[in-house]
Protein backbone atom coordinates (compact mmCIF):
# COMPACT_ATOMS: atom_id res chain seq x y z
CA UNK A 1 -2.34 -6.71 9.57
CA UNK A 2 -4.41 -5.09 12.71
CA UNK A 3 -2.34 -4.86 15.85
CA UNK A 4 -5.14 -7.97 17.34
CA UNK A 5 -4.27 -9.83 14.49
CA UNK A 6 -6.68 -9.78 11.68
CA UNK A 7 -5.09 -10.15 8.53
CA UNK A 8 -7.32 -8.13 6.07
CA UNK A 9 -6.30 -7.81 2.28
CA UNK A 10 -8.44 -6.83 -1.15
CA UNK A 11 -9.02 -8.70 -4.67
CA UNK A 12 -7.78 -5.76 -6.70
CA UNK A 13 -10.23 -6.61 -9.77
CA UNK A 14 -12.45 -9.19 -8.45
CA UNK A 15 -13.50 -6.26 -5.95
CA UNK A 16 -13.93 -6.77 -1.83
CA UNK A 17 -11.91 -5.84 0.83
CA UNK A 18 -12.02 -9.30 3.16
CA UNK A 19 -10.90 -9.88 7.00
CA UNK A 20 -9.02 -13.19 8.10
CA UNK A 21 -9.44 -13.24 11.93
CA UNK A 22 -7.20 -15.90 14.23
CA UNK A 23 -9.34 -18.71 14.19
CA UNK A 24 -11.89 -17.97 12.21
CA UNK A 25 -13.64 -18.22 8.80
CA UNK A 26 -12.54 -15.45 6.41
CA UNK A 27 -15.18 -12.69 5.91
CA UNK A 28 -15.92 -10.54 3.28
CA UNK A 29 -16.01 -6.89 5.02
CA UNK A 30 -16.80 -4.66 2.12
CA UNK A 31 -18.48 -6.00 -1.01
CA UNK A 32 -17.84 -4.64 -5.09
CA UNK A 33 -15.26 -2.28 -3.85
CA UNK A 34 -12.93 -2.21 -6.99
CA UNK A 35 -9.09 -1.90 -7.42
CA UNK A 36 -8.10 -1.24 -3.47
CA UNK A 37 -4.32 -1.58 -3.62
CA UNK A 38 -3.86 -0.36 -0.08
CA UNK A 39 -5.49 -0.82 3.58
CA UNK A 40 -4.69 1.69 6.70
CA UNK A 41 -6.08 1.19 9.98
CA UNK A 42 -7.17 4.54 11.52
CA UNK A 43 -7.07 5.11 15.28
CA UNK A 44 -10.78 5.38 15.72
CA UNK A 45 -11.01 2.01 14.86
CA UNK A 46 -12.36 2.80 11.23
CA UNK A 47 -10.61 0.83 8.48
CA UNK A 48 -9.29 3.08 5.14
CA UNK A 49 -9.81 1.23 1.80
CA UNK A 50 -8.17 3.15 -1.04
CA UNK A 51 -9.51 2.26 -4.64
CA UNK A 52 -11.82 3.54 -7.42
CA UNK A 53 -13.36 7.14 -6.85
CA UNK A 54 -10.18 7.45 -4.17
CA UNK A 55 -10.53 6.69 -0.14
CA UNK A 56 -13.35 5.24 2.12
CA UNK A 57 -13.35 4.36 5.39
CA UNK A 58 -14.74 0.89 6.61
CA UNK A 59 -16.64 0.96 9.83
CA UNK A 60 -16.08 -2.99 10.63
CA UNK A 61 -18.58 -3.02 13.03
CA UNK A 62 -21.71 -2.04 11.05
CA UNK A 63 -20.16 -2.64 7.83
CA UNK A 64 -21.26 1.10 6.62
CA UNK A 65 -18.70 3.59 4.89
CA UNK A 66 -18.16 7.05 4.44
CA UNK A 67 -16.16 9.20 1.88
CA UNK A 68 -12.31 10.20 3.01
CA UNK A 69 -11.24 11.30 0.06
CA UNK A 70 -12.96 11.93 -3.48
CA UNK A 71 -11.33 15.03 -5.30
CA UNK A 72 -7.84 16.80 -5.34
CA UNK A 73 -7.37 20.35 -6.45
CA UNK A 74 -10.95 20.14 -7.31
CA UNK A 75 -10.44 17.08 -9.95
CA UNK A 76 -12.08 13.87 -9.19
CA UNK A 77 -10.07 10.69 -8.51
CA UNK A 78 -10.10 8.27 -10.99
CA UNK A 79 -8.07 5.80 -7.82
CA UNK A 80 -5.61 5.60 -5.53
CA UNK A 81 -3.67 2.57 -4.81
CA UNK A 82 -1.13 1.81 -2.20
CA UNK A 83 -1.33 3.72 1.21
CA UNK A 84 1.11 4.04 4.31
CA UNK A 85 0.28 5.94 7.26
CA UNK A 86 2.87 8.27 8.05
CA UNK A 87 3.70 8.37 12.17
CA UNK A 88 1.87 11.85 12.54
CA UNK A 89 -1.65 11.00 11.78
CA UNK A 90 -1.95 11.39 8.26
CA UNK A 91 -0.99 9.28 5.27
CA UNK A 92 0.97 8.85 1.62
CA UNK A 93 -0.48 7.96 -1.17
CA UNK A 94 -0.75 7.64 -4.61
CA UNK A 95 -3.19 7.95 -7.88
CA UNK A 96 -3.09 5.73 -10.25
CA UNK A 97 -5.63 5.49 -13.78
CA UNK A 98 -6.63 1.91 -13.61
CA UNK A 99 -9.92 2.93 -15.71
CA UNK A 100 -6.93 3.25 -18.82
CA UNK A 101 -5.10 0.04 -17.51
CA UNK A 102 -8.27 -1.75 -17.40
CA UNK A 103 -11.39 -0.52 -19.03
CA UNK A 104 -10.50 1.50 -21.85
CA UNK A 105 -7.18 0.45 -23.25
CA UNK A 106 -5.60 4.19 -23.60
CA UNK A 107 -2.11 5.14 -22.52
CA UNK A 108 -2.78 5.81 -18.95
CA UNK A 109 -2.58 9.43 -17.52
CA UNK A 110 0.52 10.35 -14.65
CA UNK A 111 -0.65 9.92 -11.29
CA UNK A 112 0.24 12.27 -8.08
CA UNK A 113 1.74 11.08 -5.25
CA UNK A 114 0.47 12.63 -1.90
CA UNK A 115 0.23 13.86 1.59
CA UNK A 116 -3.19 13.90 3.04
CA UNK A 117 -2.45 15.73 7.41
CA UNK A 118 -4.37 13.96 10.24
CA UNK A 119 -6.62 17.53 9.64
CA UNK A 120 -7.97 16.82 5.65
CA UNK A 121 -4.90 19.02 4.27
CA UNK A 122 -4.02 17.41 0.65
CA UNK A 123 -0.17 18.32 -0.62
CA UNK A 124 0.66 16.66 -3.70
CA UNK A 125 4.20 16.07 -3.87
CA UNK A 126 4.80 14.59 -7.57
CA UNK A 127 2.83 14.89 -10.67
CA UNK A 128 4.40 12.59 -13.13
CA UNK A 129 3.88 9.03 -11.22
CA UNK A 130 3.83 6.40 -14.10
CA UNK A 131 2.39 3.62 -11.54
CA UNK A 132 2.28 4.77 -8.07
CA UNK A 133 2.57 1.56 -5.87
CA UNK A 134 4.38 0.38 -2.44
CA UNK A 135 5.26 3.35 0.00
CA UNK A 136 7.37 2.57 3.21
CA UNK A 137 9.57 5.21 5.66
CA UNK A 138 12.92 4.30 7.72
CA UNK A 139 13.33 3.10 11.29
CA UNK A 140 15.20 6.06 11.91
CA UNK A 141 12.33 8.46 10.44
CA UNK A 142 15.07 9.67 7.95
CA UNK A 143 13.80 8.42 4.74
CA UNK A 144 10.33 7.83 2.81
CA UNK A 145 10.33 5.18 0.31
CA UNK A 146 7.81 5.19 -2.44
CA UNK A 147 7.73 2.14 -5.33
CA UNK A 148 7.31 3.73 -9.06
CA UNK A 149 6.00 0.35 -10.99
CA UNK A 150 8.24 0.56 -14.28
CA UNK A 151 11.08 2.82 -12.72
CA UNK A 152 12.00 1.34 -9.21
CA UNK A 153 12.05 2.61 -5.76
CA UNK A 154 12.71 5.76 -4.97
CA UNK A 155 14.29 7.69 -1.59
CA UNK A 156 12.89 11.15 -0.38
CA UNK A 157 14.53 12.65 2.74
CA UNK A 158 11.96 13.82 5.57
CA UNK A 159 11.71 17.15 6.53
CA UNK A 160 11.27 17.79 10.67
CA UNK A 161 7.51 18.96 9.26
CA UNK A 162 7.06 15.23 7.72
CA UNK A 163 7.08 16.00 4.24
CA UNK A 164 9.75 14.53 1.64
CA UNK A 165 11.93 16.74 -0.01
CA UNK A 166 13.78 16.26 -3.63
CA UNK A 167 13.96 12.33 -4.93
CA UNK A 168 16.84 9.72 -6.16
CA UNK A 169 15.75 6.65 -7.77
CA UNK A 170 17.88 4.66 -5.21
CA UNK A 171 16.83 1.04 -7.08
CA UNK A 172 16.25 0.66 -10.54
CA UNK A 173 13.33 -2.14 -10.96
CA UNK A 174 10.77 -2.57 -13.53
CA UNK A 175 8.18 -4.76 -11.89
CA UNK A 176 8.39 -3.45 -8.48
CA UNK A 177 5.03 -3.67 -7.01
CA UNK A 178 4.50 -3.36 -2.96
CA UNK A 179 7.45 -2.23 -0.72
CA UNK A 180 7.83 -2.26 3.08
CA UNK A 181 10.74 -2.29 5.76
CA UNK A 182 12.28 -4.19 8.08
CA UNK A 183 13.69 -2.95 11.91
CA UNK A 184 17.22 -3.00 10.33
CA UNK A 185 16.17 -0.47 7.44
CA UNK A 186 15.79 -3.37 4.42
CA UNK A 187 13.86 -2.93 1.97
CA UNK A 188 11.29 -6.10 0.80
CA UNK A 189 10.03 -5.52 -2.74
CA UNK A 190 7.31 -7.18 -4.57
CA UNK A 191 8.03 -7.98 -7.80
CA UNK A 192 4.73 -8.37 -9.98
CA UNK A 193 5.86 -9.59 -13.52
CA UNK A 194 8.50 -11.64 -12.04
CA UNK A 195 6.64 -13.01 -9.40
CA UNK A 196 9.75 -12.86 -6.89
CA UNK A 197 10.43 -10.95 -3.48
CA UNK A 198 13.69 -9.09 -3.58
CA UNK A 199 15.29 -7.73 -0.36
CA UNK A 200 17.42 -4.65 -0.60
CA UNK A 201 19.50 -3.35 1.93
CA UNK A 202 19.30 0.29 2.95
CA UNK A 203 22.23 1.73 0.17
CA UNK A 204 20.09 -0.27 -2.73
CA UNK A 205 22.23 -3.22 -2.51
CA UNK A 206 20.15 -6.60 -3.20
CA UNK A 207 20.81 -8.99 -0.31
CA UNK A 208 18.06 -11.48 -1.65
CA UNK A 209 15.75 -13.07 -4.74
CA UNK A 210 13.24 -15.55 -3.62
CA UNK A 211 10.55 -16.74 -6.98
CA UNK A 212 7.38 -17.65 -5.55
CA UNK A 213 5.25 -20.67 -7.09
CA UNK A 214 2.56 -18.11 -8.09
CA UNK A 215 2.03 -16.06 -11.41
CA UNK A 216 2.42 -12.07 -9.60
CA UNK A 217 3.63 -11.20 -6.54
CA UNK A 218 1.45 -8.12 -5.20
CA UNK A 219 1.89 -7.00 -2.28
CA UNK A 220 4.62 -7.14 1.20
CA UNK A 221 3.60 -6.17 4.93
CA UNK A 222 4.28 -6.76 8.56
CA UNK A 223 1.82 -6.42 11.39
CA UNK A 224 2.56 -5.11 15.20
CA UNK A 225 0.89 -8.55 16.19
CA UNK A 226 3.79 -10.92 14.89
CA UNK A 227 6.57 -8.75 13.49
CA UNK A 228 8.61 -11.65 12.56
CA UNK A 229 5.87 -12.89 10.20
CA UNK A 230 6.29 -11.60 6.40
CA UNK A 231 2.49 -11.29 4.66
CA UNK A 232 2.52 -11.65 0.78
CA UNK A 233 -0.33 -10.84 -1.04
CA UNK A 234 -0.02 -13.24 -4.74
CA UNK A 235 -1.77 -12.81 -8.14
CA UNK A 236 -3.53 -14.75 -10.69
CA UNK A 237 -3.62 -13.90 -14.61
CA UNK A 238 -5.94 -15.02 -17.79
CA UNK A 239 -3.87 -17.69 -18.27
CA UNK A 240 -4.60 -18.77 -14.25
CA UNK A 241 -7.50 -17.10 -13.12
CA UNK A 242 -8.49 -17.32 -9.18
CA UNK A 243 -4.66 -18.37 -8.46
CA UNK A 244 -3.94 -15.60 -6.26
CA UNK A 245 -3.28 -16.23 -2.75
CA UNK A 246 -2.25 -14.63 0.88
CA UNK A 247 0.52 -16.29 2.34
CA UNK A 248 3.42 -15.98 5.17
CA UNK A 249 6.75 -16.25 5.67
CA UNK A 250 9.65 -16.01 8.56
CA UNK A 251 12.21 -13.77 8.21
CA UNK A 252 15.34 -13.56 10.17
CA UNK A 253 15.19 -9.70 10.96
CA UNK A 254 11.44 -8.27 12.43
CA UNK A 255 9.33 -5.90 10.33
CA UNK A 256 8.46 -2.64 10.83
CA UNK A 257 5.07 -2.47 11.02
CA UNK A 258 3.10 0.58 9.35
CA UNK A 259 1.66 3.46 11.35
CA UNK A 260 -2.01 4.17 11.59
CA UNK A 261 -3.63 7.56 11.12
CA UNK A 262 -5.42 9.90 12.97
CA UNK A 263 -8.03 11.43 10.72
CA UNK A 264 -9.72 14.04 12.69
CA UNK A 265 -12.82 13.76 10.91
CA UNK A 266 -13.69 10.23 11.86
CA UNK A 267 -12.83 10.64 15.17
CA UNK A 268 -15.49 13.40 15.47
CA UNK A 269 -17.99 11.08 14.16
């Protein structure tokens, strides 16, 4: 969610990237874009769409886009999925092979989890990501959260330079999908398989299970505009295609809403 209040979310497989403004019809901003599991709004008012062939970013205005990221350590991107900016100007994120989950049928390769600076700089910080999903960091700037889809969440400590050191898996949990925070340091999982929203608190203790009336559960965020608003992106199936929906929910403790980025490129353009 923008800080004016557009709430802007992706059809992972039926491809777009589409903008819900207050009061208004919802509009489809970027067209056939395929498999964009995460949105970050840069400071130069460009939107970043992750997704197949890796990161582009969305001038709203004009509807045009230009390449952010296409290659790391000289190898293509097959994808990357969920996003989080990371309070400095740059961004998490990770790879995943959705051409093997959804095109060819072969055991999908291990994606990388990484830093791209405000400045272009790419650090990969794990190789062996089964299913690189939600990504969230503590109030306090301590901790960097990052969802493995088939292991759970894990809990990196921040160095002062912004970069996690060495891992725990800190919640075990199969069908965790998106992950974000709240001001008190919770931890909201989606659960895809399960179609449920679990809340952790900040040791990895669950403090609540809600099932939601709808076949996957995607995707959790807040937005700066209405912190005390929960947005949860839903998923349809074979068995109930087109059943996905984006809904909201009140929650007794505000969100913490996720940083935007400072990409010095697109500010130069």
């Amino acid at each position: 969610m923008s800080a004016e209040g557009e709430v802007w979310f992706a059809d992972l497989t039926g491809k777009g990237v589409y903008r819900n403004s207050p009061g208004q019809a919802t509009e489809l901003m970027l067209p056939d874009r395929l498999w964009v599991g995460g949105i970050v709004f840069d400071d130069s008012g460009k939107v970043l769409c992750s997704g197949r062939g890796g990161i582009v970013a969305l001038d709203p205005a004009t509807g045009a886009t230009r390449e952010v990221l296409t290659r790391i350590e000289d190898m293509p991107v097959v994808a990357v999925n969920d996003m989080e900016g990371d309070g400095r100007g740059g961004l998490f994120a990770g790879t995943i092979d959705f051409e093997a989950i959804f095109e060819t049928g072969k055991k999908p390769s291990p994606g990388l989890f990484f830093h791209l600076s405000g400045d272009g700089e790419v650090t990969v910080l794990r190789r062996d990501v089964v299913a690189s999903n939600g990504i969230a960091a503590s109030p306090c700037g301590t901790w960097l959260y990052h969802m493995e889809t088939t292991r759970g969440i894990w809990r990196y400590p921040l160095a002062p330079d912004g970069l996690p050191g060495a891992g725990e898996l800190l919640v075990e949990l199969e069908d965790g999908d998106g992950l974000t925070l709240d001001t008190a340091g919770n931890l909201w999982a989606a659960c895809w398989n399960t179609a449920r929203l679990r809340r952790f608190a900040p040791d990895g203790t669950q403090t609540d299970d809600l099932p939601l009336p709808y076949p996957h559960v995607v995707s959790v965020a807040f937005g700066s505009h209405d912190p005390d608003w929960l947005y949860v992106s839903t998923g349809g199936n074979v068995d109930a295609p087109r059943s996905g929906a984006v809904l909201r929910m009140k929650v007794d403790v505000p969100g913490l809403p996720g940083p935007t980025t400072r990409l010095r490129t697109l500010c130069q353009v």
